[in-house]
Protein backbone atom coordinates (compact mmCIF):
# COMPACT_ATOMS: atom_id res chain seq x y z
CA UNK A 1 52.08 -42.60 36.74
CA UNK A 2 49.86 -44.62 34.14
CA UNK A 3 50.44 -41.91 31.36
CA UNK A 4 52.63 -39.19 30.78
CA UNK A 5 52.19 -36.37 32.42
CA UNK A 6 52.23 -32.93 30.71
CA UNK A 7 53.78 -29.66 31.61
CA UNK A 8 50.86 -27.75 30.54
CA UNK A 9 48.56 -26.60 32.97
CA UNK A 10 45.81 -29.36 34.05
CA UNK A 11 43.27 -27.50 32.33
CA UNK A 12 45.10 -27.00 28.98
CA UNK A 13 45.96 -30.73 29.20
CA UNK A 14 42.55 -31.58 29.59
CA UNK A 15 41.26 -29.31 26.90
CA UNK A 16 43.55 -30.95 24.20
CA UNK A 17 42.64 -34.32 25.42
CA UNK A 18 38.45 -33.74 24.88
CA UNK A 19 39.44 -32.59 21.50
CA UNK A 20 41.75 -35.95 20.65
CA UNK A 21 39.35 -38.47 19.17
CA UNK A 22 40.48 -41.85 19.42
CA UNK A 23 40.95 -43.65 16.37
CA UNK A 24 39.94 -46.90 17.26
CA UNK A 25 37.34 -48.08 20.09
CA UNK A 26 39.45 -50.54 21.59
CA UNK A 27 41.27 -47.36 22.87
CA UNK A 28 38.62 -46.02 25.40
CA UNK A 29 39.19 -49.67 26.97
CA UNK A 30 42.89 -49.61 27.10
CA UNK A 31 42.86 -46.49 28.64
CA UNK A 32 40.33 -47.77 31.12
CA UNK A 33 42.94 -51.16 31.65
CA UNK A 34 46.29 -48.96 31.87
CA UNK A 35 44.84 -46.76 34.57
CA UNK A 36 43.43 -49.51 36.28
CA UNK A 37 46.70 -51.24 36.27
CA UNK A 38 49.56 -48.42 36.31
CA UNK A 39 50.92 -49.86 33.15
CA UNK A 40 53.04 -46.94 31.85
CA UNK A 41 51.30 -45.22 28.13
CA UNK A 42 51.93 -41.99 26.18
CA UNK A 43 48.35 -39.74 26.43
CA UNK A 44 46.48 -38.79 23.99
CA UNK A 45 48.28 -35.86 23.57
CA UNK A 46 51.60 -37.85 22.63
CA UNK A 47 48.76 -40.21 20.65
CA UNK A 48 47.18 -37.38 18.54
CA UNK A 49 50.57 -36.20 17.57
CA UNK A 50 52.23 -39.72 16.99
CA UNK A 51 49.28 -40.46 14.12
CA UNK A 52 49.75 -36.70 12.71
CA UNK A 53 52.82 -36.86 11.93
CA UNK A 54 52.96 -40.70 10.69
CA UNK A 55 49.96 -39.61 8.55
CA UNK A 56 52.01 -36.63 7.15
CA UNK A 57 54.70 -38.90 6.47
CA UNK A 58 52.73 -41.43 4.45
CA UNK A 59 54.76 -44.07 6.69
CA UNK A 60 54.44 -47.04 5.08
CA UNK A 61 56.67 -49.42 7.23
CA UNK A 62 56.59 -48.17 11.34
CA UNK A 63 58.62 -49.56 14.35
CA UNK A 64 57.60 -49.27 17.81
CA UNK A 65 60.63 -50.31 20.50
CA UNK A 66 58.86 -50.62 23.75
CA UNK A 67 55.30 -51.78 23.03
CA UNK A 68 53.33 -52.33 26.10
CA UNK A 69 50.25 -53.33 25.49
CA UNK A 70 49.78 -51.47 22.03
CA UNK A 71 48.31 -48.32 23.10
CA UNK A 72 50.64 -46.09 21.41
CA UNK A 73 50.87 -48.44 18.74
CA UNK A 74 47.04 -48.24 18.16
CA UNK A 75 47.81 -44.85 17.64
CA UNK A 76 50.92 -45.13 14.63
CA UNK A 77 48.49 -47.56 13.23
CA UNK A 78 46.11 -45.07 12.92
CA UNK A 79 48.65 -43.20 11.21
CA UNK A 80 49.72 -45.66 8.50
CA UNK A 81 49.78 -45.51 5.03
CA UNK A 82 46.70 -48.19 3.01
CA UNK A 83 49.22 -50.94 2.66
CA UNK A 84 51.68 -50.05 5.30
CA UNK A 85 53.21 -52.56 8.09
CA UNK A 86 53.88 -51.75 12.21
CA UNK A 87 55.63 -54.14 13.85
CA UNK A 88 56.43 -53.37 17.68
CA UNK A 89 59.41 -54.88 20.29
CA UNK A 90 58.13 -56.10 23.57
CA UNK A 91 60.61 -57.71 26.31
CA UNK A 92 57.93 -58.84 28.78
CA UNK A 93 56.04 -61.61 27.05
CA UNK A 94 52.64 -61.75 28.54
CA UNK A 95 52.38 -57.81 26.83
CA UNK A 96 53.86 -58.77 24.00
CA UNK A 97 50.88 -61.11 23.97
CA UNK A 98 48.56 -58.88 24.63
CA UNK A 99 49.66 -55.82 22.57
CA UNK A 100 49.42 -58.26 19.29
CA UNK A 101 45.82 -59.44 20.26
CA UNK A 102 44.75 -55.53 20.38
CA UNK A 103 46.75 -54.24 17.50
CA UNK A 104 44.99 -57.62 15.48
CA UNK A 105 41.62 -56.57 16.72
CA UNK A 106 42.22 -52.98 15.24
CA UNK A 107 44.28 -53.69 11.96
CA UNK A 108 44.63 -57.57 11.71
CA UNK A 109 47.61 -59.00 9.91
CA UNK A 110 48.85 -55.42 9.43
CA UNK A 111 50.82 -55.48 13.03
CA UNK A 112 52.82 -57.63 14.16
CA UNK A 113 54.84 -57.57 17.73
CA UNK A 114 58.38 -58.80 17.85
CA UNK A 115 59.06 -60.40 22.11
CA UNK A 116 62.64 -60.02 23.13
CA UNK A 117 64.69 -57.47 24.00
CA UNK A 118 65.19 -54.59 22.36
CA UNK A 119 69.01 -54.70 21.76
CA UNK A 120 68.86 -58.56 20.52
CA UNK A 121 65.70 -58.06 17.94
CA UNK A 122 67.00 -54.71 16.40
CA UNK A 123 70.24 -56.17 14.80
CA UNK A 124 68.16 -58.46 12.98
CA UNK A 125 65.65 -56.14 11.71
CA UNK A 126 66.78 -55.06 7.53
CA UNK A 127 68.56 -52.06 7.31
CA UNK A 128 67.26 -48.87 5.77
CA UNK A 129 63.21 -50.31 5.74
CA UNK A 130 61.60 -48.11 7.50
CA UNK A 131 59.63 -44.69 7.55
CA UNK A 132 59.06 -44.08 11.39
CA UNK A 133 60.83 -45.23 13.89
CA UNK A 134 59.59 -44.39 17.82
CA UNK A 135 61.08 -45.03 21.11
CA UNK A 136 59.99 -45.67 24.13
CA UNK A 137 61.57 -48.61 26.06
CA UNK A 138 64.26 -48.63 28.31
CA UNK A 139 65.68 -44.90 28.69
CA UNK A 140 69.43 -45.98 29.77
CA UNK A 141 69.35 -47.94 25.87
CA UNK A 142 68.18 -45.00 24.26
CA UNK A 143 71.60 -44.15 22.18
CA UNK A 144 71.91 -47.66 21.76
CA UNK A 145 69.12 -47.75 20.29
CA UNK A 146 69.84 -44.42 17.91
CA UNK A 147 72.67 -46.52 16.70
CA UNK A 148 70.41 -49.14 15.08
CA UNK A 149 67.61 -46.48 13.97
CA UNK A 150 70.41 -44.79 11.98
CA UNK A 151 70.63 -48.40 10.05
CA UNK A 152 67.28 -49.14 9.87
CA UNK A 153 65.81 -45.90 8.49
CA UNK A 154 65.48 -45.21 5.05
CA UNK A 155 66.57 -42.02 3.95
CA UNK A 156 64.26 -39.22 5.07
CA UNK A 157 62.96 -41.46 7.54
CA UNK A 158 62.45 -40.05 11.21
CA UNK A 159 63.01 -41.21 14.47
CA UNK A 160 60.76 -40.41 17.44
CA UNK A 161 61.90 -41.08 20.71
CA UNK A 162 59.56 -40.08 24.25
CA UNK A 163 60.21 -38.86 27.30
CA UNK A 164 63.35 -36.41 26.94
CA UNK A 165 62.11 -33.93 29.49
CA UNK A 166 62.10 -37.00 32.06
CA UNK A 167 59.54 -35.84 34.75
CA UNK A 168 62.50 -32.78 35.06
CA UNK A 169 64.90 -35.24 35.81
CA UNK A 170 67.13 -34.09 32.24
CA UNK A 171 67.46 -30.56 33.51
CA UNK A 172 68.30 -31.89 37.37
CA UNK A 173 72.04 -32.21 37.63
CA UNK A 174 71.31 -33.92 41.01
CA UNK A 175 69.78 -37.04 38.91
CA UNK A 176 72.26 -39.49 37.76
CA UNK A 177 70.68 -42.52 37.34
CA UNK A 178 71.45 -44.66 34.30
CA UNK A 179 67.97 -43.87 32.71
CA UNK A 180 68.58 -40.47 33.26
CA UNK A 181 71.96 -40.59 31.92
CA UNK A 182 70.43 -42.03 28.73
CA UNK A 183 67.99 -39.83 28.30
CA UNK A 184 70.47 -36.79 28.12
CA UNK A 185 73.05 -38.49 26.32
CA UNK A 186 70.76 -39.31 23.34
CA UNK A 187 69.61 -35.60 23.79
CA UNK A 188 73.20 -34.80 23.16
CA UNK A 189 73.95 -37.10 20.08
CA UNK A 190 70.27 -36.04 18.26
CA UNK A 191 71.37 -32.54 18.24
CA UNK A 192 75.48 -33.69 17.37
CA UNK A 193 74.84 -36.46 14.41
CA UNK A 194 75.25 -34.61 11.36
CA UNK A 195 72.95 -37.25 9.35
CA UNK A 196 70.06 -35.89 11.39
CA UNK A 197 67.86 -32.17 11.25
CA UNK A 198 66.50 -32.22 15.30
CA UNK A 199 63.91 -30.70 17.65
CA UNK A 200 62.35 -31.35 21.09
CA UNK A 201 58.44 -30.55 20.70
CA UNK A 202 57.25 -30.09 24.38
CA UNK A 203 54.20 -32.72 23.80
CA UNK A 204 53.34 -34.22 27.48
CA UNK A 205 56.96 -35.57 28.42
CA UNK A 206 58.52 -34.52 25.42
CA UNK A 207 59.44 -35.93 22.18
CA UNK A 208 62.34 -35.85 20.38
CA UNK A 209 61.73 -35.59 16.11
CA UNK A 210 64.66 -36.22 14.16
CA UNK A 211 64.99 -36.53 10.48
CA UNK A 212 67.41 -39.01 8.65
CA UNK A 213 68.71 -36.76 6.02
C-alpha cells in the first residue's frame, strides 16, 4: 500500500480526491514516484485536511516526525502561516535527502528536514515552539513520541498523529504486534491526558486531533 487507504467506499474516495487540488505541482510527480515505488504517503484526503486545519490554525512553526519524501509535508507547507517554519524528522537518509530537495523546490529556506531518529532528534528540539505537531513514523513510538509533543507544543498547540484505525488492526484483538500495540496505547493516553481536548476524525486511516490546552 503506497497511500492510505480509506474506509469510504471507492467511489466516495475517489470523489473527494478529484475535488482535492494540489497545492503545489511538484505533487502530481510525487504521487506519480510513491506509487511507482510503494513508498508509504497519506492521500490527498489526509493532504486536504492536514493544510485545512494548519491554515485554520495560522501555524506558524510545524513539525513533521516521519517525513518520507515530503509529500505530506508539501501539504502542512501549504498550510503555513507567511513567515512560518516546517521542519520534518527523517531516519533513512537518502529520504531525508530527498524530502528537503522537494520541500526547497516548493518553499525554499522555509523547510528544513532534521535525519536521525525520531526519539534522538526530539529531545533536542525547544520546548513549547510549536503550533502543529503531526505523526507519522514508527507506530510502536507513537506514545513516546506524545511524551515529547506535550513539551514541545505551545499552549493551544495540536498534535496530529495518522493511522489510528490501523488497516482494522486497532479494533482486532487478534493483532498484537508492537506497532499495533502503539497505536492503541497512544489511542488510550490521547483520550486519558487531561492537558489534551481529543477526537478520532475517520479521514482515510484515521487521524487523531488533539489540542494542548
Amino acid at each position: 500500500m503506497s497511500f492510505d487507504e480509506s474506509l469510504l467506499p471507492p467511489e466516495a474516495a475517489a470523489y473527494i480526491e478529484r475535488h482535492v487540488a494540489p497545492p503545489f505541482p511538484i505533487i502530481e510527480r510525487l504521487e506519480r514516484e510513491i506509487r511507482a515505488e510503494g513508498q508509504p504517503a497519506v492521500g490527498r484526503q489526509t493532504g486536504g485536511t492536514l493544510r485545512a486545519i494548519a491554515l485554520a490554525h495560522r501555524a506558524e512553526r510545524i513539525l513533521e516526525v516521519g517525513t518520507n519524501v515530503g509529500y505530506s509535508a508539501l501539504w502542512l507547507c501549504a498550510g503555513l502561516a507567511p513567515k512560518g517554519a516546517f521542519e520534518g524528522i527523517e531516519l533513512d537518509q537518502a529520504l531525508a535527502q530527498r524530502a528537503g530537495a522537494n520541500l526547497h523546490e516548493a518553499v525554499g529556506k522555509r523547510a528544513q528536514v532534521h535525519q536521525g531518529a525520531a526519539l534522538d532528534v526530539l529531545p533536542r528540539l525547544p520546548a513549547g515552539q510549536y503550533d502543529l505537531i503531526f505523526l507519522d513514523a514508527v507506530k510502536s513510538e507513537y506514545p513516546k513520541y506524545l511524551d515529547h509533543a506535550l513539551r514541545l507544543l505551545r499552549p493551544g498547540g495540536l498534535v496530529i498523529a495518522d493511522n489510528m484505525f490501523w488497516s482494522g488492526a486497532a479494533w482486532d484483538d487478534t493483532k498484537q504486534d508492537p506497532d499495533t500495540r502503539g497505536v492503541r496505547e497512544y489511542t488510550r493516553r490521547i483520550f486519558a491526558e487531561p492537558r489534551l481536548v481529543s477526537t478520532i476524525v475517520p479521514v482515510e486511516d484515521g487521524l487523531a486531533v488533539s489540542v494542548l490546552k
